[in-house]
Each structure stands twice: as structure tokens, then as C-alpha cells.
Protein backbone atom coordinates (compact mmCIF):
# COMPACT_ATOMS: atom_id res chain seq x y z
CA UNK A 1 59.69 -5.63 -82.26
CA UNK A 2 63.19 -6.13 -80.24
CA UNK A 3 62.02 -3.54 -77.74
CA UNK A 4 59.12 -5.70 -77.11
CA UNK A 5 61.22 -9.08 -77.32
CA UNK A 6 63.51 -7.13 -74.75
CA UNK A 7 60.78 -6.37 -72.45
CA UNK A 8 59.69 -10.25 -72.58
CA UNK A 9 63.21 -11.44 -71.62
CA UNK A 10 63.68 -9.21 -68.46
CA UNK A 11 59.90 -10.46 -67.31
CA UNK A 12 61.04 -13.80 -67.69
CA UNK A 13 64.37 -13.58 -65.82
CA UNK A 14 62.76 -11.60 -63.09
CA UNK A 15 59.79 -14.12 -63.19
CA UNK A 16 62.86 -17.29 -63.10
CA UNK A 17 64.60 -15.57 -60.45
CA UNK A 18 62.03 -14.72 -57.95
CA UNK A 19 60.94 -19.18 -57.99
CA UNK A 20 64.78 -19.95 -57.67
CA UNK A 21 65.37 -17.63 -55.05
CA UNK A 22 65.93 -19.49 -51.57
CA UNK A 23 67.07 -19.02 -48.04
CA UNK A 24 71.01 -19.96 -46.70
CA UNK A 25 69.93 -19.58 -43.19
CA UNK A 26 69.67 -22.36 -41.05
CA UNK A 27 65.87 -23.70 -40.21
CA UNK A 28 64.65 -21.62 -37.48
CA UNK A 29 63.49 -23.67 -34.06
CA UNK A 30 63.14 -21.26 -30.55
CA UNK A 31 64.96 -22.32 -28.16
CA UNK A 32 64.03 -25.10 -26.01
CA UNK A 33 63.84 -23.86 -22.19
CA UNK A 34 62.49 -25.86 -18.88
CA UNK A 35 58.79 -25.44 -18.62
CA UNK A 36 57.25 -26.65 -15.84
CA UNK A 37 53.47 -28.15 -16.17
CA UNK A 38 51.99 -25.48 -13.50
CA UNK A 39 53.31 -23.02 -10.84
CA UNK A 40 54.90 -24.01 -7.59
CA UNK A 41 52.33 -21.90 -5.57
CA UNK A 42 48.32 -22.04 -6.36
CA UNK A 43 46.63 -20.50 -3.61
CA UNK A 44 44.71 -17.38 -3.11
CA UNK A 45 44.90 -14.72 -3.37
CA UNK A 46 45.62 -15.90 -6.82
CA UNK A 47 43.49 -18.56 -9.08
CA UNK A 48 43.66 -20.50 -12.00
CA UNK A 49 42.88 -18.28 -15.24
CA UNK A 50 39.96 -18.92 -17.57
CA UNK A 51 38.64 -17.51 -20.55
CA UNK A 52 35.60 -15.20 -18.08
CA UNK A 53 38.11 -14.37 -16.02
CA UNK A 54 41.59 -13.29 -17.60
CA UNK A 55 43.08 -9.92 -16.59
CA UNK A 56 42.33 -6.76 -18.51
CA UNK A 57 45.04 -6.50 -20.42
CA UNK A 58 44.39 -2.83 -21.31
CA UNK A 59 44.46 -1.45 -17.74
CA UNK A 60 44.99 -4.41 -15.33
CA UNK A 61 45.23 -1.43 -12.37
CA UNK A 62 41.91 -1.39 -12.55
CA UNK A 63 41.87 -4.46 -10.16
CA UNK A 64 42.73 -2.25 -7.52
CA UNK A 65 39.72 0.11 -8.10
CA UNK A 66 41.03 3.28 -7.68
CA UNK A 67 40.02 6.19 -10.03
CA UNK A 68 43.03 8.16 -9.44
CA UNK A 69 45.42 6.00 -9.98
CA UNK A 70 43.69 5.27 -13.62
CA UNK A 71 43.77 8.66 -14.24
CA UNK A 72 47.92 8.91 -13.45
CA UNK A 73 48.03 5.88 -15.90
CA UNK A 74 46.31 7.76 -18.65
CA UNK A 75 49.22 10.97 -17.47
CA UNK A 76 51.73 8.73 -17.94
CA UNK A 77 50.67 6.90 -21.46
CA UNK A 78 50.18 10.75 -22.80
CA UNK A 79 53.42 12.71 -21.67
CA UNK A 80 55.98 10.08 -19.91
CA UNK A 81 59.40 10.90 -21.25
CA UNK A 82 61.06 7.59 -21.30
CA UNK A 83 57.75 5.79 -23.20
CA UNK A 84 58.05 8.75 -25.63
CA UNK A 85 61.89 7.58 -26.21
CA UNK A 86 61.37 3.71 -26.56
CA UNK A 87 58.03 4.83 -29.06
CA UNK A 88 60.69 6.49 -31.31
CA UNK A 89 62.72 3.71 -30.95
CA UNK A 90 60.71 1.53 -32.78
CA UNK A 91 59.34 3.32 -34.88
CA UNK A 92 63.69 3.71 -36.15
CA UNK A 93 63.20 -0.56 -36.28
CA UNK A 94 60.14 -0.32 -38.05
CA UNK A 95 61.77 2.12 -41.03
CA UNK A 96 64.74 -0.15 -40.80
CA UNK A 97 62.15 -3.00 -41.79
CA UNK A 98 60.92 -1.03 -44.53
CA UNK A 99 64.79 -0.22 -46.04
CA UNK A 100 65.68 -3.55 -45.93
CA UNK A 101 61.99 -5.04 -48.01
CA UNK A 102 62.71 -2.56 -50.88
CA UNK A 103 65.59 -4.39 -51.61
CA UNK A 104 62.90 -7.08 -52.87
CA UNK A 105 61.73 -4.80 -55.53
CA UNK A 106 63.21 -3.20 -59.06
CA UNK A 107 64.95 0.44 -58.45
CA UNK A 108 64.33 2.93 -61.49
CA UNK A 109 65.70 6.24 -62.00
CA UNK A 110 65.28 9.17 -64.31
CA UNK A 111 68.01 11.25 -65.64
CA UNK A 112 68.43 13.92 -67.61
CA UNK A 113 71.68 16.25 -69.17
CA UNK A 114 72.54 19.07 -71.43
CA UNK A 115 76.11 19.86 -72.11
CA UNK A 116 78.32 21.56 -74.16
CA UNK A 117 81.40 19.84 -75.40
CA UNK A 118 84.59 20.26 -77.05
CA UNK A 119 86.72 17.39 -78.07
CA UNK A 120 90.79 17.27 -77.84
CA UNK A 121 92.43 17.57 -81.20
CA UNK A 122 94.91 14.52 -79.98
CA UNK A 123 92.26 12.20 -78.78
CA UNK A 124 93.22 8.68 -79.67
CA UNK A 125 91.00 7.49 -82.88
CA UNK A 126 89.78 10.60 -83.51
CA UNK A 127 87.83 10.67 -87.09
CA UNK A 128 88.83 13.90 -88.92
CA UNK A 129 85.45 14.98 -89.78
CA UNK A 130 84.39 14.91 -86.14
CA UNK A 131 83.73 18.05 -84.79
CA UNK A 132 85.69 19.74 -81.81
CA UNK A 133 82.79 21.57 -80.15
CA UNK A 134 78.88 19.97 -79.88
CA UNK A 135 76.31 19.89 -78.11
CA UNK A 136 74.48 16.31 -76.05
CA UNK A 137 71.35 15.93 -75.34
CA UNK A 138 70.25 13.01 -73.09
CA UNK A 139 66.91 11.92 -71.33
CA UNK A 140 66.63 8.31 -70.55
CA UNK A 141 66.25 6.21 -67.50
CA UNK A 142 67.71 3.19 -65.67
CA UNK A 143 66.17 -0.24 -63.68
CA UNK A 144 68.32 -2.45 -61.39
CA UNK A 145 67.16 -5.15 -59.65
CA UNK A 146 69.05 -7.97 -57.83
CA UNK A 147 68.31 -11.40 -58.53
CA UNK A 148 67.71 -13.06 -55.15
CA UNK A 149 68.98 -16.31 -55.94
CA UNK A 150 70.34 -17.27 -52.38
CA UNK A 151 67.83 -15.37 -50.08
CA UNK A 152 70.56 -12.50 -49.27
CA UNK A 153 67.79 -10.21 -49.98
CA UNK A 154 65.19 -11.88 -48.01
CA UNK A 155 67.11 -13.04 -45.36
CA UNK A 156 67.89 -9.59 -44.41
CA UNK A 157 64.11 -8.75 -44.90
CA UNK A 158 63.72 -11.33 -42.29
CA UNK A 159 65.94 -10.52 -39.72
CA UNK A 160 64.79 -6.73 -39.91
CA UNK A 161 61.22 -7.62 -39.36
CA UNK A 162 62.21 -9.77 -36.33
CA UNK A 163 64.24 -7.07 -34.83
CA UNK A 164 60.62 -4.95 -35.71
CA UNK A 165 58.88 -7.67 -33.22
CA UNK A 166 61.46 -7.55 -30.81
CA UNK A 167 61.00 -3.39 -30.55
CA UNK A 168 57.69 -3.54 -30.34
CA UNK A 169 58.38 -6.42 -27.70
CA UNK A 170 60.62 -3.73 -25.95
CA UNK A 171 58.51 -0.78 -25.90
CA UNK A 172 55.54 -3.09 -24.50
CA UNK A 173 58.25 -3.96 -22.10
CA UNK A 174 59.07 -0.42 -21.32
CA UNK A 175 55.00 0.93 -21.44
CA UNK A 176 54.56 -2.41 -19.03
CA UNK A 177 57.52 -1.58 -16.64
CA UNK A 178 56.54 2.26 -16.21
CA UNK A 179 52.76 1.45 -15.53
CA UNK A 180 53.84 -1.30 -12.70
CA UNK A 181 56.57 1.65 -11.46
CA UNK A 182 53.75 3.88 -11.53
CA UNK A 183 50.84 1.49 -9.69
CA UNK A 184 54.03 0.73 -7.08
CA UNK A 185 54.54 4.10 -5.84
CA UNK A 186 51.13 4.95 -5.78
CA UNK A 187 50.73 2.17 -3.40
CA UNK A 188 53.76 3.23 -1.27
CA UNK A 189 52.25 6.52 -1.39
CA UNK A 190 48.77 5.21 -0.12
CA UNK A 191 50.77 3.50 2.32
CA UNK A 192 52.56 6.45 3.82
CA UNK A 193 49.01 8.23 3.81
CA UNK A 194 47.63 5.45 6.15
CA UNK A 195 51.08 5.53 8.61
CA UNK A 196 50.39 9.21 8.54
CA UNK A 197 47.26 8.74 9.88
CA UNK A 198 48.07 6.51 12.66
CA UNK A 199 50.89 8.65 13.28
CA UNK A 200 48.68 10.91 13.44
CA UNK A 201 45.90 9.19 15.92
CA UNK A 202 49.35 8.60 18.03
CA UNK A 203 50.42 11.80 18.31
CA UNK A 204 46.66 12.67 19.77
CA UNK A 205 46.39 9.73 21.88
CA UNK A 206 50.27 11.26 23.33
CA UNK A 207 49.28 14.63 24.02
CA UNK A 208 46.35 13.48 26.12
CA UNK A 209 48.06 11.10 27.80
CA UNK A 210 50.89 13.81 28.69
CA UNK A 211 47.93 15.94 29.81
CA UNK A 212 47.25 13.42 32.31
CA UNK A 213 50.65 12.95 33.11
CA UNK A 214 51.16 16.21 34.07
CA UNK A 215 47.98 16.78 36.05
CA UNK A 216 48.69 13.82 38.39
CA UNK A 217 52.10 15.03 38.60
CA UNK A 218 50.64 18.80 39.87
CA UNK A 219 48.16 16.71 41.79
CA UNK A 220 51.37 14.84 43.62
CA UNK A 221 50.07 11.21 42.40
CA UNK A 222 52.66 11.21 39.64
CA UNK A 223 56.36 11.55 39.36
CA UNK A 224 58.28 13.79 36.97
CA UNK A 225 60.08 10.61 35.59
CA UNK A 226 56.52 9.66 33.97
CA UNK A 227 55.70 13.11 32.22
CA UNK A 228 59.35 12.77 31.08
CA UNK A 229 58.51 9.30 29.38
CA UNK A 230 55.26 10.95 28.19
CA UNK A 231 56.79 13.40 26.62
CA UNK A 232 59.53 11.62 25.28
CA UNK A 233 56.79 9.08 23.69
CA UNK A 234 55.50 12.03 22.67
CA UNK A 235 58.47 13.59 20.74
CA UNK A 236 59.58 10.44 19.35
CA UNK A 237 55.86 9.85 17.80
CA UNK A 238 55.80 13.41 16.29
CA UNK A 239 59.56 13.03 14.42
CA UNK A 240 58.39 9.38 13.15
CA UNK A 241 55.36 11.64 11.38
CA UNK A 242 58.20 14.47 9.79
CA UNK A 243 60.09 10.99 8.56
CA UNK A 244 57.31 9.67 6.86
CA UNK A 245 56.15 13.13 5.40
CA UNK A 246 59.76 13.27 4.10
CA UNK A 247 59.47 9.63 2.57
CA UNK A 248 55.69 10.88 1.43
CA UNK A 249 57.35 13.80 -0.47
CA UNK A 250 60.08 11.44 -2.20
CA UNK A 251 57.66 9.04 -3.60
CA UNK A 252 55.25 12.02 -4.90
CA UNK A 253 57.88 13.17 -6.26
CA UNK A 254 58.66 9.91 -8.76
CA UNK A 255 55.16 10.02 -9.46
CA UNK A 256 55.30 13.49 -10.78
CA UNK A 257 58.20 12.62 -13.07
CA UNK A 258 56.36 8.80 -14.35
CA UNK A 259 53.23 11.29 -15.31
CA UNK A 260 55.27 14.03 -17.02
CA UNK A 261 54.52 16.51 -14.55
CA UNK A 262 56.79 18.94 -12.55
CA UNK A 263 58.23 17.58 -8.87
CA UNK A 264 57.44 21.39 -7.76
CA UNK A 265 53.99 21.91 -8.80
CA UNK A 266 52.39 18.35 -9.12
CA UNK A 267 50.73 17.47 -5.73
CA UNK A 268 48.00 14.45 -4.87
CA UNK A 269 45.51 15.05 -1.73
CA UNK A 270 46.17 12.52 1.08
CA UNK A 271 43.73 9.26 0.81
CA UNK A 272 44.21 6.87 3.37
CA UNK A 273 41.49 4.36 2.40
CA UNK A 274 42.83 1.14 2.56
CA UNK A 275 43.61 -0.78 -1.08
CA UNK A 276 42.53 -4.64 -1.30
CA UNK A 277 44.72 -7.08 -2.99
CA UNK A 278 43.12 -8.09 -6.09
CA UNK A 279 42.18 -11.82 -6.59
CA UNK A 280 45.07 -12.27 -9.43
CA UNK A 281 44.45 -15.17 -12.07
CA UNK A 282 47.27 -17.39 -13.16
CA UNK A 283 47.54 -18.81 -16.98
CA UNK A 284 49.93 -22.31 -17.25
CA UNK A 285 53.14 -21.46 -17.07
CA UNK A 286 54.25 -21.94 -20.99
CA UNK A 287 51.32 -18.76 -21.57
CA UNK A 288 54.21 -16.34 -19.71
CA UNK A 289 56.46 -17.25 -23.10
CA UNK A 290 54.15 -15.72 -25.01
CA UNK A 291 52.64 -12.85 -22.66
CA UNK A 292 56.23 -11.34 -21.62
CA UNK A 293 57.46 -8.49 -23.80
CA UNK A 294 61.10 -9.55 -22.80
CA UNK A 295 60.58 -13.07 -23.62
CA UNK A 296 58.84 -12.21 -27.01
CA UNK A 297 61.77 -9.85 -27.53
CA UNK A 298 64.68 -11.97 -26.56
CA UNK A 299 63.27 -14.93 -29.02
CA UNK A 300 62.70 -12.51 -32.22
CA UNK A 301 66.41 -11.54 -31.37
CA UNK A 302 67.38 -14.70 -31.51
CA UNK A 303 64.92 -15.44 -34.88
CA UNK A 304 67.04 -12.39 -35.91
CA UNK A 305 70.28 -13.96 -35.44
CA UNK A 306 69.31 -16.78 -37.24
CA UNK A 307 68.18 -15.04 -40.66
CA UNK A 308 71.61 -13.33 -40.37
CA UNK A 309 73.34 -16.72 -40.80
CA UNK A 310 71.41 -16.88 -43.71
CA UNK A 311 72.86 -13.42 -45.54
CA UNK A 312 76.85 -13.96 -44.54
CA UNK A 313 76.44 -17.59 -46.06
CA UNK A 314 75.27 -15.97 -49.08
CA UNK A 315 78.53 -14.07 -49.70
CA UNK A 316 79.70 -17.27 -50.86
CA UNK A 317 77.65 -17.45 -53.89
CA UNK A 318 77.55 -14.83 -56.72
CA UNK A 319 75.41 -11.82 -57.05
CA UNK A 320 73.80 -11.69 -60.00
CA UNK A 321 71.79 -7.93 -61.20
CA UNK A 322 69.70 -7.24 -63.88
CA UNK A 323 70.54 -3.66 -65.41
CA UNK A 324 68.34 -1.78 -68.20
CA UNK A 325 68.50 1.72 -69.05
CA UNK A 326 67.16 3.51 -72.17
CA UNK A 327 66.11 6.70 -73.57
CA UNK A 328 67.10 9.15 -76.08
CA UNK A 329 70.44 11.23 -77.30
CA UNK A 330 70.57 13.79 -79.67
CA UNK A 331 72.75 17.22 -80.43
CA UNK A 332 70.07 18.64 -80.94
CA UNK A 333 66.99 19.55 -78.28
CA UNK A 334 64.13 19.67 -80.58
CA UNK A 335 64.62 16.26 -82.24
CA UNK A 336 65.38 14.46 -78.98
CA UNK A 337 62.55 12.69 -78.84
CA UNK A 338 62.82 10.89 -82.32
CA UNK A 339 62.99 6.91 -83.38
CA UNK A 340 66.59 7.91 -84.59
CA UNK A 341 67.96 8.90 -81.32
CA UNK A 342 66.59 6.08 -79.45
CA UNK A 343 69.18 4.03 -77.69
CA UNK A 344 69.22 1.09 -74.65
CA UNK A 345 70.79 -1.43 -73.11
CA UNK A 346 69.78 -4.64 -70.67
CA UNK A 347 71.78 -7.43 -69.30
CA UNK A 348 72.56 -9.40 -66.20
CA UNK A 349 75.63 -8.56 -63.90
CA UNK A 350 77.38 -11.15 -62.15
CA UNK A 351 79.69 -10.89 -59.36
CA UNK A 352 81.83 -13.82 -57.55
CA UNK A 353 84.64 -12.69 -54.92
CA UNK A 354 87.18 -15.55 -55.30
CA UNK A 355 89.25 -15.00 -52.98
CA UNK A 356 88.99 -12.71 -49.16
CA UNK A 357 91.67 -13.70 -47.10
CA UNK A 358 88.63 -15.83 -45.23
CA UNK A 359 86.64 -12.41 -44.24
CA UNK A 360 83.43 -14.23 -45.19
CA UNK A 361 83.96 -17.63 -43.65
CA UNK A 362 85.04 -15.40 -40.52
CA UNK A 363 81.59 -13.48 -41.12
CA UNK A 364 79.30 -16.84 -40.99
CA UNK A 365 81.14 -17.97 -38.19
CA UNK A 366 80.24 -14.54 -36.56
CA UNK A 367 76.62 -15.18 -36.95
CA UNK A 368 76.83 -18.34 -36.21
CA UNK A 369 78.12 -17.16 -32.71
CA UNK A 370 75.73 -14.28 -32.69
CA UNK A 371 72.28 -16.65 -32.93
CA UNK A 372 74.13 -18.75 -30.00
CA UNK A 373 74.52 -16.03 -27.85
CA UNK A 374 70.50 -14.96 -28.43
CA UNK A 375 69.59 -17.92 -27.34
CA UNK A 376 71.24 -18.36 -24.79
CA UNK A 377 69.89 -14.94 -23.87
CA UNK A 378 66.53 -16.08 -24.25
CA UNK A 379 66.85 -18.89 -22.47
CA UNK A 380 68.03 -16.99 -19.53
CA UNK A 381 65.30 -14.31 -19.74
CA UNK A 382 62.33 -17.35 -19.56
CA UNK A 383 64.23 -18.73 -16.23
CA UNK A 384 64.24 -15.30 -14.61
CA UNK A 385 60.45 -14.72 -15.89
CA UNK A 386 58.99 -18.15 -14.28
CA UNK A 387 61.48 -17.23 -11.47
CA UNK A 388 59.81 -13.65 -10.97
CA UNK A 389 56.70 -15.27 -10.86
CA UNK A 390 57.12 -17.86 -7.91
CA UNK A 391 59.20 -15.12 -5.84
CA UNK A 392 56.08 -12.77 -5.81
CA UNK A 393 53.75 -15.81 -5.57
CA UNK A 394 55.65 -17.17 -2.48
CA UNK A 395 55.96 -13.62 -0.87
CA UNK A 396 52.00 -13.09 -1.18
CA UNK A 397 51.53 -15.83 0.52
CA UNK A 398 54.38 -16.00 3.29
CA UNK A 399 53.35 -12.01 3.49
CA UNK A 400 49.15 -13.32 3.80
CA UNK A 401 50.35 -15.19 6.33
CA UNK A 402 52.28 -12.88 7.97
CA UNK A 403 49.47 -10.03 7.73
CA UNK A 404 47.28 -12.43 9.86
CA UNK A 405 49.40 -12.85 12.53
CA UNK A 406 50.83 -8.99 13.38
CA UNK A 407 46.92 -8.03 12.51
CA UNK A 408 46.16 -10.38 15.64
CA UNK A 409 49.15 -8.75 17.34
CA UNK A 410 47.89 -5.24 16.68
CA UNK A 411 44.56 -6.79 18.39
CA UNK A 412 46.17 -7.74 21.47
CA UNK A 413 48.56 -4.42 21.58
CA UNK A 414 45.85 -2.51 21.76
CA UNK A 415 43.76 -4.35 24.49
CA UNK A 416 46.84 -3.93 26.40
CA UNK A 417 47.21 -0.23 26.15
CA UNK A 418 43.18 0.03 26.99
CA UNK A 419 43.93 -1.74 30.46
CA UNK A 420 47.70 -0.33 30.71
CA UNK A 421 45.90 3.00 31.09
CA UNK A 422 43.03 2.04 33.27
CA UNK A 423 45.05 0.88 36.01
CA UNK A 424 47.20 4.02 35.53
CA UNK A 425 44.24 6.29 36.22
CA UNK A 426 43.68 3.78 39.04
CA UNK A 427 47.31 3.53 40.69
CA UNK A 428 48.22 0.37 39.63
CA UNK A 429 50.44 0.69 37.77
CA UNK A 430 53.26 3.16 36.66
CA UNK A 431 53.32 4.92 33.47
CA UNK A 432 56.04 2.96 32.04
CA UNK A 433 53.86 0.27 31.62
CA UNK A 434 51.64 2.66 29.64
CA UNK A 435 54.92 3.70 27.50
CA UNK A 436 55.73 0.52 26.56
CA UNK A 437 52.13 -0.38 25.39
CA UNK A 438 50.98 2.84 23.28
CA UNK A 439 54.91 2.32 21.89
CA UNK A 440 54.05 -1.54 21.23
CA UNK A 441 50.81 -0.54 19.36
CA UNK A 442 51.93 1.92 17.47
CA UNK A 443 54.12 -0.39 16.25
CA UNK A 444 51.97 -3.37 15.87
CA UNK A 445 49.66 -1.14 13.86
CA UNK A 446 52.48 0.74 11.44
CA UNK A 447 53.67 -3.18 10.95
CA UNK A 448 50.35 -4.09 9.76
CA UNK A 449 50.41 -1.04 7.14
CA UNK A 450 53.49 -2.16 6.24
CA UNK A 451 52.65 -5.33 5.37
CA UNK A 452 49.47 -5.00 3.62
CA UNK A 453 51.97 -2.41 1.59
CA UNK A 454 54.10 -4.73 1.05
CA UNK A 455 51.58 -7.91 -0.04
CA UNK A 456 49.75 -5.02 -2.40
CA UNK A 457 54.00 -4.24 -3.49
CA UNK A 458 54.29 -7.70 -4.59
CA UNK A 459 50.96 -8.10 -6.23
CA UNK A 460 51.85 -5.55 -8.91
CA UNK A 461 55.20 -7.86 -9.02
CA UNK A 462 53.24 -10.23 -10.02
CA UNK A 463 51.38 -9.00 -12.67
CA UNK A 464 54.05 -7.58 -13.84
CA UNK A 465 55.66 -11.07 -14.07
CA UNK A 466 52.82 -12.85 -15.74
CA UNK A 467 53.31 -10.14 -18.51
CA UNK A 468 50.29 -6.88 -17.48
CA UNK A 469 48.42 -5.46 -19.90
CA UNK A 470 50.71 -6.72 -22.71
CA UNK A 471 49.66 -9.69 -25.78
CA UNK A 472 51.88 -11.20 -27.80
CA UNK A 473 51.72 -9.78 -31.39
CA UNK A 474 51.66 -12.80 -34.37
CA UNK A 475 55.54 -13.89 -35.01
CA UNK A 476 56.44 -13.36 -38.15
């Protein structure tokens, strides 16, 4: 009958404690940042997001329609180092988490012991029948629980599962950061394929035109200043094609270490088709808050901050535990478990520090400053993220514009080498008016490469900016 009254009274001050229990910690608002109503720049090759035509979040490279470079995505998802690292990084947050939310719930142990004993003959208070030597016998076990009066508990549940969010926030960040590295020098590397090409086409278009060179110079009708400039034009074309082999090798070789692979075995076949930039849609500008794994981070952070104001305030208050153990004790093994031997105990524990030389007003005040700083942090990551955004959004266009101009002076550079060389053959003119037009179009046309590199560079900027392939998982 007491063991049952017992029993009734710790339900009911667990029960009473868990509806008293509440939260120190300030009332949690994010941040307020400047959010402008739309982006600065809203013309192609970018347009205004709907719900047909969002990106695919789960491999937005796919815009650019190139198999290969999905299948060095899937590489790198499967054995890139770095993603492996920030993967167990969270998953170290997300056992954290799991720590701290235990401390919600009862802890109860089993124990056991056996000893042999002998008792000093000058123990104080000894009785004189007692016996110097016996045996104990003990099997019994123990709860604790702490009563969560003033949200200590819960606050730190809190903040743990916002620092959870913010991981996962950060290895989305880091998955998001190595695919865009990845899609970049892939680019680059398509680039330097094309330039290769025309370097290439150059180097052909050289050697015939030092043939011819050097059979009007045999025939008398040219001078050996012009098969010098021929084959200096010549030369110069062939070491521009070792640079960019060079510069073809170095970004292969990134590419081999973003997959997981070896720089000395991995190797990709030369593909010089030419990559479109993908028709990029845009989402309002307050979407990027939620879409950005380093916005979503930086705000749980500072969520995280904020619970912890909650816990050092707490200190203040006293901590109250509820203790029960029970079990039985006996001399003697085979009677152990007998109504006789039956013993326990349960009771609350309270404890009240009175006085700390101010280490826990010093430790609110430390919070305090901590959730400050986060937000300030997150308000500086937002500014950078919108700013992001309109830098690669202006250079896609200025670049556009820039495209159409040197593709119209890659036109004109090579009508000019056409009739450069046609009054060559005819007398006309010398060959250093054919030098300087096969040099001007080689260089009109490497500029063009260049720049549609470049504009396809800043695309993957951008979609990097407006947050990839990554969604916002439900705040907690």
C-alpha cells in the first residue's frame, strides 16, 4: 500500500512539473534585414520564376544539357572528400541534438554488489552483539529525473536542434558550393577545348600561309622579312596552344580531385561543342532567405544563441531532482529476494547557489552578447547573398552585351583577313597586312570564347546565389 502511494506521488510531481516547466529565454524574432521588393536587373537571359517553371532543385546542371557533366556530379556526390567531411559533421550536431533531448526524460540504473565485510572493533556506536565479519547482498535500482521548472532542460534541447538546422544548412552549403565548383571548371574546361580548337584552325591556317610565303619568296615576289613574320605568327600561335594545354591540364586536374578521382589517372576526351546559357528563373528576392543554406544557417545560429540566453538565466533559479532508488539487501544470497529485505527511498533534491562572485550574471551577459553577434552575422550574410545575386545578374548582362559586340568584331576580323590575303596573292599588298589580320582574328575569335566562358562562369554564379539545388528544411 505505501509502495503504491509512493508510486502515485512521483507521477504526480513529474506530471506538476512537466505543466510548470517554462522557458527563460528571450522571445525569439529573426532578424530584421533590408529586403528589397524585386531585383535590380530583370532581363534575359533570366525571367521571373513560377510554379511550371522553377529550377530543378535536385540537379539544376541539367540546364546546361550536358550528360557528362551529370555524370561528374553523381562522382562527386558518391566519393568527394570534403562533402564526406561536412556529412560527418552533422551527423556529430545531430547526436549532439539527441544528448541534449534525453535530458527531458527519467534516467534509471541497475546495480548490483556482493561483498565481504569486516567491521572495526573501535567503530564509533558500535552495538556489542554486532558481528565483525558479514556478508551484503544488494540488488536494487535508481531513477533521477530533473524537474524542468525554468526550461534549462529545454532550452538547451532547443538550441541543439537549431545548431542541427544550421549543419544541415552547412553541409547543403558545402554539397551546393562543390557542385557549382564542379559545373565551373567543367565550363572553363569546355572553354579551353574550344580555344584549343581555334588554336588549332590557326596554327593550320599559319602553316599554309608560311607555305605561301616561302614559295613567293623562292619565286622572287616575296621578301624574307614576310616569311620571317609568317613564321613568327606562326610560332607565337603554336606556344599560345602549349599555354592553354597547360591551363587545360590544371583545370582537369581540380576536376579529378571534386570527383574523388586521381590527378594522374583521371582524364576527360576533348569536347568543344559550344554550351548555351540557360534561361535562369528568378524567385522575389525575400525567397533567397529561405533558399540559401548560409542564410538558413546563419539565422538557426542566431535562434541558437537565443535559447542559450534562456539556460544561463536559469542558473539563477534552483534545480530541483527527483531521486528514487529501491531494491533488496540481505546477508544472505538465497533470501535476497524476500518482503523482509525490501528497502527504498524517493524524494526531491533542491539546489540554489547563493552566492558566485557574479559568474552567472557574467554568463547571461555572455549570451546575451553571443545572440547579438549571430545576428549581426546573419544580417551580414543576407546583404552579401542579394549582393551576389545582382553582381552575377549585372555581369550577364553587361557580358550579353559585350558577347554581341566582339561576336560582330570577330565578323569583321575575319572578312578582313579573307581580302588581306587576296590582295597578297595579288601584289597588293604586303604580308604585314596579312599578319596583323590572321593576329586580329585570332584574337577576336579567342575573345568571343572567352566571353561566352565567362557569361556561362557567371551563370553558375548565379544559381549558386539564388541558393541551387538546395530547399529550406521546416525551422524548428
Amino acid at each position: 500500500m505505501a509502495r503504491r502511494e509512493s508510486l502515485r506521488l512521483l507521477s504526480g510531481l513529474l506530471l506538476s512539473a512537466g505543466l510548470a516547466a517554462c522557458s527563460m529565454a528571450p522571445t525569439y524574432k529573426t532578424p530584421d534585414v533590408p529586403v528589397a521588393p524585386q531585383f535590380a536587373n530583370t532581363n534575359s537571359p533570366w525571367v521571373e520564376a513560377k510554379p511550371a517553371d522553377h529550377l530543378d532543385r535536385s540537379s539544376w546542371w541539367s540546364l546546361y544539357g550536358d550528360a557528362r557533366l551529370d555524370g561528374l556530379q553523381g562522382q562527386l556526390l558518391k566519393n568527394n572528400a570534403t562533402l564526406a567531411a561536412a556529412y560527418a559533421h552533422y551527423q556529430q550536431a545531430e547526436a549532439f541534438t539527441k544528448q541534449a533531448r534525453a535530458g527531458l526524460f527519467p534516467t534509471f540504473g541497475l546495480n548490483g554488489n556482493a561483498t565481504r565485510n569486516r567491521e572495526s572493533d573501535t567503530r564509533p556506536l558500535r552495538g556489542a552483539t554486532s558481528p565483525a565479519y558479514y556478508n551484503s547482498y544488494t540488488i536494487g535500482g535508481q531513477l533521477d529525473y530533473e524537474v524542468d521548472l525554468w526550461g534549462r532542460v529545454r532550452d538547451t534541447v532547443a538550441a541543439g536542434t537549431a545548431e542541427q538546422a544550421a549543419s544541415a544548412a552547412d553541409l547543403a552549403g558545402a554539397q551546393l558550393s562543390l557542385q557549382a565548383q564542379l559545373a565551373d571548371n567543367y565550363l572553363q574546361l569546355n572553354g579551353q577545348d574550344r580555344q584549343i580548337k581555334v588554336l588549332n584552325e590557326s596554327i593550320d591556317a599559319f602553316s599554309k600561309a608560311l607555305q605561301l610565303t616561302q614559295s613567293r619568296h623562292e619565286g622572287g615576289i616575296a621578301s624574307g622579312l614576310d616569311v620571317a613574320r609568317a613564321q613568327t605568327q606562326l610560332s607565337s600561335a603554336k606556344s599560345q596552344l602549349t599555354q592553354a594545354q597547360a591551363q587545360r591540364g590544371l583545370v582537369l586536374h581540380a576536376i579529378a580531385v571534386l570527383v574523388g578521382d586521381s590527378a594522374s589517372t583521371f582524364a576527360l576526351e576533348t569536347k568543344d561543342d559550344a554550351v548555351k546559357v540557360p534561361t535562369i528563373p528568378l524567385e522575389v528576392p525575400s525567397a533567397l532567405l529561405q533558399r540559401r543554406p548560409d542564410v538558413a544557417a546563419a539565422e538557426r545560429r542566431t535562434a541558437a544563441a537565443n535559447a542559450r540566453v534562456g539556460v544561463a538565466r536559469s542558473a539563477f533559479f534552483p534545480q530541483v531532482t527527483l531521486d528514487g532508488q529501491g531494491g533488496w539487501q540481505s546477508d544472505a544470497w538465497g533470501s535476497i529476494a524476500t518482503a523482509p529485505n525490501r528497502f527504498w527511498a524517493i524524494g526531491p533534491t533542491v539546489l540554489l547557489n547563493v552566492f558566485d562572485g557574479g559568474r552567472r550574471k557574467a554568463a547571461v551577459e555572455s549570451a546575451k552578447a553571443a545572440t547579438d553577434e549571430a545576428g549581426a552575422k546573419y544580417r551580414d550574410v543576407v546583404l552579401n547573398a542579394f549582393a551576389q545575386v545582382e553582381d552575377n545578374l549585372t555581369l550577364l548582362r553587361d557580358l550579353g552585351s559585350a558577347l554581341t559586340d566582339q561576336r560582330a568584331a570577330a565578323d569583321a576580323a575575319q572578312r578582313s583577313v579573307d581580302l588581306s590575303l587576296n590582295r597578297y596573292r595579288e601584289g597588293a599588298v604586303g604580308y604585314l597586312d596579312v599578319v596583323q589580320a590572321q593576329t586580329a582574328a585570332l584574337d577576336a575569335r579567342r575573345s568571343v570564347i572567352d566571353l561566352e566562358t565567362r557569361q556561362l562562369r557567371a551563370s553558375v554564379a548565379l544559381i549558386r546565389a539564388l541558393g541551387g539545388g538546395w530547399q529550406a528544411p521546416a525551422a524548428s
